[in-house]
C-alpha atoms as a PDB file:
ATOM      1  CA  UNK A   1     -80.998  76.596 -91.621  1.00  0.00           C
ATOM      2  CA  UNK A   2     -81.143  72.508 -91.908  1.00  0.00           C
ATOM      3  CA  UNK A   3     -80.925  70.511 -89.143  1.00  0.00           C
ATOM      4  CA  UNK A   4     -77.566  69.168 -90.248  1.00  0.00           C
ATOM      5  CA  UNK A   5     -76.255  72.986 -90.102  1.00  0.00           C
ATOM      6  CA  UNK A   6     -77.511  73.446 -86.773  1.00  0.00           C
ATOM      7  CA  UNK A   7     -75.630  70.458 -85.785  1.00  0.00           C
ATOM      8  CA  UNK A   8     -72.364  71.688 -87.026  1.00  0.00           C
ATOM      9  CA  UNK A   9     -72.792  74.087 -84.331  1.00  0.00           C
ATOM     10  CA  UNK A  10     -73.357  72.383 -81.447  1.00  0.00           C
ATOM     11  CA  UNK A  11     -71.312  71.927 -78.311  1.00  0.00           C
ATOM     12  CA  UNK A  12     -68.834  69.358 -77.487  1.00  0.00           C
ATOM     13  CA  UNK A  13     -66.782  68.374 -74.667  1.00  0.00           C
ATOM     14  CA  UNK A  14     -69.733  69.134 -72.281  1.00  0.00           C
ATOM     15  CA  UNK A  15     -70.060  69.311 -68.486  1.00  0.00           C
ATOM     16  CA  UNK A  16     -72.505  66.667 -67.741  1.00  0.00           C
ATOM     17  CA  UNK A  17     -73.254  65.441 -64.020  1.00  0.00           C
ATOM     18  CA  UNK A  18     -75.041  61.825 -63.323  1.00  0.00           C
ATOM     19  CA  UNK A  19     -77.220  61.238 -60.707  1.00  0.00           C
ATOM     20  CA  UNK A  20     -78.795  58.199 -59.646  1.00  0.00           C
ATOM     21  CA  UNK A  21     -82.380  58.567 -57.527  1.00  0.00           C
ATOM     22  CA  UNK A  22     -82.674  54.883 -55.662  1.00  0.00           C
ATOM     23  CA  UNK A  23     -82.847  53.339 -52.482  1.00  0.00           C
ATOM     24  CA  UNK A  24     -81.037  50.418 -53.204  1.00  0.00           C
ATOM     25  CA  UNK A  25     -78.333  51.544 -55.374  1.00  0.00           C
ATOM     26  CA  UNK A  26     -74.737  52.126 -54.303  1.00  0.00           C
ATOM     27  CA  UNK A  27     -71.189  53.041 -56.431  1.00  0.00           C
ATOM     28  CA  UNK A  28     -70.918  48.887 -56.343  1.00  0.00           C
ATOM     29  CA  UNK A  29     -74.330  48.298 -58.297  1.00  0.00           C
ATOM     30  CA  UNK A  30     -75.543  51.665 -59.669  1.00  0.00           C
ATOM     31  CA  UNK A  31     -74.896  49.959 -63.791  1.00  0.00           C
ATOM     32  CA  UNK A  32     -77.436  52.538 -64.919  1.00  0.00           C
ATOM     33  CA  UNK A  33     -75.360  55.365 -63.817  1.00  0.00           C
ATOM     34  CA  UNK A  34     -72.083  53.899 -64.688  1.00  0.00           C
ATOM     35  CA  UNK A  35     -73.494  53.466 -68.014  1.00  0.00           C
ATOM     36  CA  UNK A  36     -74.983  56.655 -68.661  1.00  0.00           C
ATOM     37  CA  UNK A  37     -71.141  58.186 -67.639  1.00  0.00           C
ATOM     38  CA  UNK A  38     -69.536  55.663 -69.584  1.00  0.00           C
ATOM     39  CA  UNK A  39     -71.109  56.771 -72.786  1.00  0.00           C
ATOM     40  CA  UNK A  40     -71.301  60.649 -72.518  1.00  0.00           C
ATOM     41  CA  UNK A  41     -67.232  59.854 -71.490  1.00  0.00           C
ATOM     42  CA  UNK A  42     -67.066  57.778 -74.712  1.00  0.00           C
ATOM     43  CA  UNK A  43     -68.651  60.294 -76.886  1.00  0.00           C
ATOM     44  CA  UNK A  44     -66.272  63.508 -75.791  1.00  0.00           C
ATOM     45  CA  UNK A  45     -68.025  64.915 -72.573  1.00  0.00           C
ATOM     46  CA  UNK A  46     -66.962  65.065 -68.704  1.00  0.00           C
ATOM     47  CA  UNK A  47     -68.835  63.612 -66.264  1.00  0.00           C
ATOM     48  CA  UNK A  48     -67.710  66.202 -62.977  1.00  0.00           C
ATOM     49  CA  UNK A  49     -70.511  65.292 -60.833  1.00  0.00           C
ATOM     50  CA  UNK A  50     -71.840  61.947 -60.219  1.00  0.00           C
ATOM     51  CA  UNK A  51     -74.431  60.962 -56.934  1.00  0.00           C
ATOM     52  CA  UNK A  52     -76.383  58.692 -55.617  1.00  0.00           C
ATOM     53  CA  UNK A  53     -79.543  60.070 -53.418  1.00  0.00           C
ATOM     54  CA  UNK A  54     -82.725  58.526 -51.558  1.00  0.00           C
ATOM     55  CA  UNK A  55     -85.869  58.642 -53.698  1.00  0.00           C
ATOM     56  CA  UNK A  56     -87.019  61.669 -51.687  1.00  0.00           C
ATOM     57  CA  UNK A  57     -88.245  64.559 -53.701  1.00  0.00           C
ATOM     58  CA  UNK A  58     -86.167  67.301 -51.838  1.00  0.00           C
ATOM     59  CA  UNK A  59     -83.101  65.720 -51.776  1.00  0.00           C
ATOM     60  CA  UNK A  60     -83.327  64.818 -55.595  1.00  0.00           C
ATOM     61  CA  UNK A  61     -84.328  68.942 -56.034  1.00  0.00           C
ATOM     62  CA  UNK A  62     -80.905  69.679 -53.955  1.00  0.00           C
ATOM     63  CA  UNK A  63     -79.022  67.548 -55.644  1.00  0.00           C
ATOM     64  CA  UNK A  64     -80.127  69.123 -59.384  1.00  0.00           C
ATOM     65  CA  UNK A  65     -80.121  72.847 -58.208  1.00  0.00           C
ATOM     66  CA  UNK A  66     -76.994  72.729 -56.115  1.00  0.00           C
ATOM     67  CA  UNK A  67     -74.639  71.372 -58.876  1.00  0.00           C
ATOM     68  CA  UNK A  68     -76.326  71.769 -62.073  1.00  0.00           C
ATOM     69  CA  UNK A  69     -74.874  75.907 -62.003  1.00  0.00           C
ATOM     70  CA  UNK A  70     -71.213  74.262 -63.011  1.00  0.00           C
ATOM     71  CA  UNK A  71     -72.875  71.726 -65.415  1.00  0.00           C
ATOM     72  CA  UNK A  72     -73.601  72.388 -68.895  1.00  0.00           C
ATOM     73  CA  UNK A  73     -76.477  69.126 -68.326  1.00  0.00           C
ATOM     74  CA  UNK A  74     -77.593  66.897 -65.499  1.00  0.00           C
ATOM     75  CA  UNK A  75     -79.038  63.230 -66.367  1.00  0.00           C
ATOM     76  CA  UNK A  76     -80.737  61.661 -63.899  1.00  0.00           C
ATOM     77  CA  UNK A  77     -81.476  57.780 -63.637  1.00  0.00           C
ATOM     78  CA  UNK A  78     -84.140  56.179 -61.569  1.00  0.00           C
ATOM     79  CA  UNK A  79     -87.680  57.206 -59.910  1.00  0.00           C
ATOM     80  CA  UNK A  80     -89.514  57.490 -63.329  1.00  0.00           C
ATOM     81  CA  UNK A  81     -91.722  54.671 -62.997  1.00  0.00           C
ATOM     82  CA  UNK A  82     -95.338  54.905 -60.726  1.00  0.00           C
ATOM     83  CA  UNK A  83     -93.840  53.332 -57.672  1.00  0.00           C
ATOM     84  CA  UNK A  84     -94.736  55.368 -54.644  1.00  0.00           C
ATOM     85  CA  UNK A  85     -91.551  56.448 -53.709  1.00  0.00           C
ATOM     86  CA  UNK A  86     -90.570  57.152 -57.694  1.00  0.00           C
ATOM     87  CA  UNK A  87     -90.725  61.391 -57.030  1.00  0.00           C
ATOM     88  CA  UNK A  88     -87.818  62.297 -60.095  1.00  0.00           C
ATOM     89  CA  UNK A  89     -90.533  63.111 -63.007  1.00  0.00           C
ATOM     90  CA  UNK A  90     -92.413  65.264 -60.455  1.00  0.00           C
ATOM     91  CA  UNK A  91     -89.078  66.997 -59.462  1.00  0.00           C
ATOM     92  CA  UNK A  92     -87.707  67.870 -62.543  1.00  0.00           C
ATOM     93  CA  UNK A  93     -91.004  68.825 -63.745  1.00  0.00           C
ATOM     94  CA  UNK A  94     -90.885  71.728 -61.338  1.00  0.00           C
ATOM     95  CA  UNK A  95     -87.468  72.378 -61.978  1.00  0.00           C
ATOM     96  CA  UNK A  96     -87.724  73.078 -65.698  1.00  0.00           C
ATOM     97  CA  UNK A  97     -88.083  76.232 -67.564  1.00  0.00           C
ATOM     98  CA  UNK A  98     -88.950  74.462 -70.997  1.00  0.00           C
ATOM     99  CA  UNK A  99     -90.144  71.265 -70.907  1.00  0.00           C
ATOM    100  CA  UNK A 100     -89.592  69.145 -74.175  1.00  0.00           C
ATOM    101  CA  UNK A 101     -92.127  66.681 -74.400  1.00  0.00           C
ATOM    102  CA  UNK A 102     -91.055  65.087 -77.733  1.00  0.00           C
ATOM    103  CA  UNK A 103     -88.784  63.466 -75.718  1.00  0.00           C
ATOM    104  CA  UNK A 104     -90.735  61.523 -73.197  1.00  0.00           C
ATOM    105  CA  UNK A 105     -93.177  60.337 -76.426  1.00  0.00           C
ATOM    106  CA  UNK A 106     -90.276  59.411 -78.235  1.00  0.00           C
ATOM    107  CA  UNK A 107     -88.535  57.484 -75.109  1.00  0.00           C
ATOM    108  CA  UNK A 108     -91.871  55.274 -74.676  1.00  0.00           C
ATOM    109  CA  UNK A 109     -92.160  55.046 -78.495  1.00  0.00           C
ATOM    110  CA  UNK A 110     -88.484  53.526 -78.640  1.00  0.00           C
ATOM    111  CA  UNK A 111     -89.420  51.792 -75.630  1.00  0.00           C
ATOM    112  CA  UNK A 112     -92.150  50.286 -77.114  1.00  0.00           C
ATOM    113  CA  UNK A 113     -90.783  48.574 -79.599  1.00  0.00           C
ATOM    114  CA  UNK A 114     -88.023  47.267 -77.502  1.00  0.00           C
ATOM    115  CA  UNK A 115     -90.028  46.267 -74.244  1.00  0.00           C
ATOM    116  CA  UNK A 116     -94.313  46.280 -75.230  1.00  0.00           C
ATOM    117  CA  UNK A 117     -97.320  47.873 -73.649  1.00  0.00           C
ATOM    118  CA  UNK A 118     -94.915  48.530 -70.387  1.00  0.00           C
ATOM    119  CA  UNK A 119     -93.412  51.371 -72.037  1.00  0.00           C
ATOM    120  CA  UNK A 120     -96.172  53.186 -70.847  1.00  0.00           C
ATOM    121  CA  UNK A 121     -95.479  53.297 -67.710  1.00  0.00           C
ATOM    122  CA  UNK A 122     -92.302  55.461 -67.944  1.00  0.00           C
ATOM    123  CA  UNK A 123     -92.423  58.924 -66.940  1.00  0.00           C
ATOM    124  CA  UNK A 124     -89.424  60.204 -68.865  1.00  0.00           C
ATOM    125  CA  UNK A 125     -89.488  63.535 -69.193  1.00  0.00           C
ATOM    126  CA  UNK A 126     -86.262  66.339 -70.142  1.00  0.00           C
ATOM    127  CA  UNK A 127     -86.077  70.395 -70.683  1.00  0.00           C
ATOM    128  CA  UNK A 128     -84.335  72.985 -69.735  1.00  0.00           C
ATOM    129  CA  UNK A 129     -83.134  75.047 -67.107  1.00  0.00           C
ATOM    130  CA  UNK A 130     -81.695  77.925 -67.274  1.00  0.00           C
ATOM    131  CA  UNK A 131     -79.645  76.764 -70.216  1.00  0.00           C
ATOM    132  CA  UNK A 132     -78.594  73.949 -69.403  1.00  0.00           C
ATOM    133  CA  UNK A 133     -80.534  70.354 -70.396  1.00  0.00           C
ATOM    134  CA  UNK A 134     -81.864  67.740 -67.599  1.00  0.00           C
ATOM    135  CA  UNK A 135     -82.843  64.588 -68.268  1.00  0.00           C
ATOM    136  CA  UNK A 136     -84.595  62.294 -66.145  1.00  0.00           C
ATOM    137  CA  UNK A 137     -84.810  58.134 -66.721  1.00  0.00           C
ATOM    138  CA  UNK A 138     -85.609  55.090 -65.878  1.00  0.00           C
ATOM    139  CA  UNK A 139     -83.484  53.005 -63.925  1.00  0.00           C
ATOM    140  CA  UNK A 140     -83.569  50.287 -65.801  1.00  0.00           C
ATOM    141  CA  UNK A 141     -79.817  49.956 -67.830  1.00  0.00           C
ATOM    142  CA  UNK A 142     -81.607  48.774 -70.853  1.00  0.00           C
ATOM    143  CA  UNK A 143     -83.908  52.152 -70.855  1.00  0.00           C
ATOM    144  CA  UNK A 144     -80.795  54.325 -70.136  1.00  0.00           C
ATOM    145  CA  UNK A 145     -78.633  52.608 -72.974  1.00  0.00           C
ATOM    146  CA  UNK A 146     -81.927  53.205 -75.497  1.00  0.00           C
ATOM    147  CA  UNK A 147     -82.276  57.030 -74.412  1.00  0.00           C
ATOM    148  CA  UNK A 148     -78.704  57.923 -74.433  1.00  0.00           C
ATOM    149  CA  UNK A 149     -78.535  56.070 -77.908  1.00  0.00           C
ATOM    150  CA  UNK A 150     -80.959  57.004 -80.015  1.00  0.00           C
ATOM    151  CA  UNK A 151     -82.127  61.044 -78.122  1.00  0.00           C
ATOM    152  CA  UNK A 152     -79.415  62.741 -75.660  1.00  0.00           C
ATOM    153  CA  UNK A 153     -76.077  61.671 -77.196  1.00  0.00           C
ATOM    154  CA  UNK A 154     -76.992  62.415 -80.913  1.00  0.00           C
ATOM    155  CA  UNK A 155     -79.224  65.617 -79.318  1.00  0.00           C
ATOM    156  CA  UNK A 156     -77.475  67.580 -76.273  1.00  0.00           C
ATOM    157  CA  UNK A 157     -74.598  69.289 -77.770  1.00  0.00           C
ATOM    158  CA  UNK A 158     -77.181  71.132 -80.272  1.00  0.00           C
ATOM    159  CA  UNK A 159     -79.289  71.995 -77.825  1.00  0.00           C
ATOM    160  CA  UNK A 160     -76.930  73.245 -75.127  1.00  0.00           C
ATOM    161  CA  UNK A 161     -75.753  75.361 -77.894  1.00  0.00           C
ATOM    162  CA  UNK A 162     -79.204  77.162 -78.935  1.00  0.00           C
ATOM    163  CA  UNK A 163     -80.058  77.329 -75.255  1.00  0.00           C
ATOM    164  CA  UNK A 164     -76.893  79.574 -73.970  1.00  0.00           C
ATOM    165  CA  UNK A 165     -75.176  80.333 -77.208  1.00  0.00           C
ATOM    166  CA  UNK A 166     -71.489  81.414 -76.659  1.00  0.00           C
END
């Protein structure tokens, strides 16, 4: 089967929460996760759950576990970079069941061209989890805009629907 024939199959109208990892960000200035539930809201999804937490690793973990069960996806915006307190990549890392690294190469290759040699500092990373995709990126609006773009908008319906057919 093509890849366009796959895509005729995949899932719409998804259940997608946002979550933003920071300790500086609050509903007033959190534009990364405003724009991240702007655009899956633009392209046919629901955003149900949307948070802000600490950039502590168990609260992050919480956060992901305890909501992504009535999510179809979780994308998470913030602690990606090599900060101390960024702990997200490590967290979700442990969290996954299938990790898909095409998409953290292909984040710092888009970022590359967009942004130079700091692209390589991202830690991007997304997989699965029990079904259901989770995404994890920078905090930066212009990284979010470029990932939800050009990998999870055109991407997460078809694989939602190969990872827990219905």
């Amino acid at each position: 089967m093509s890849v366009q024939e796959h895509k005729r199959h995949a899932r719409t109208n998804l259940k997608v929460g946002v979550l933003t990892s920071s300790d500086t960000r609050t509903p007033d200035n959190d534009t990364s996760g405003n724009l991240i539930a702007q655009m899956l809201e633009a392209a046919g999804h629901r955003v149900p759950f949307r948070a802000i937490v600490p950039d502590d690793a168990d609260r992050i973990a919480s956060a992901i576990v305890e909501n992504l069960a009535r999510l179809d996806a979780m994308i998470i915006t913030g602690g990606t970079g090599v900060a101390p307190r960024d702990r997200t990549a490590e967290v979700v890392k442990k969290l996954l069941d299938i990790e898909l690294p095409g998409f953290g190469e292909l984040f710092r290759m888009l970022s590359y061209d967009e942004i130079g040699s700091a692209a390589f500092a991202s830690r991007a990373i997304a997989g699965m989890r029990q079904g259901k995709f989770i995404a994890a990126l920078p905090g930066s609006t212009g990284g979010c805009k470029l990932a939800m773009e050009k990998l999870i908008l055109p991407e997460i319906g078809h694989l939602i629907s190969l990872a827990s057919p219905q």
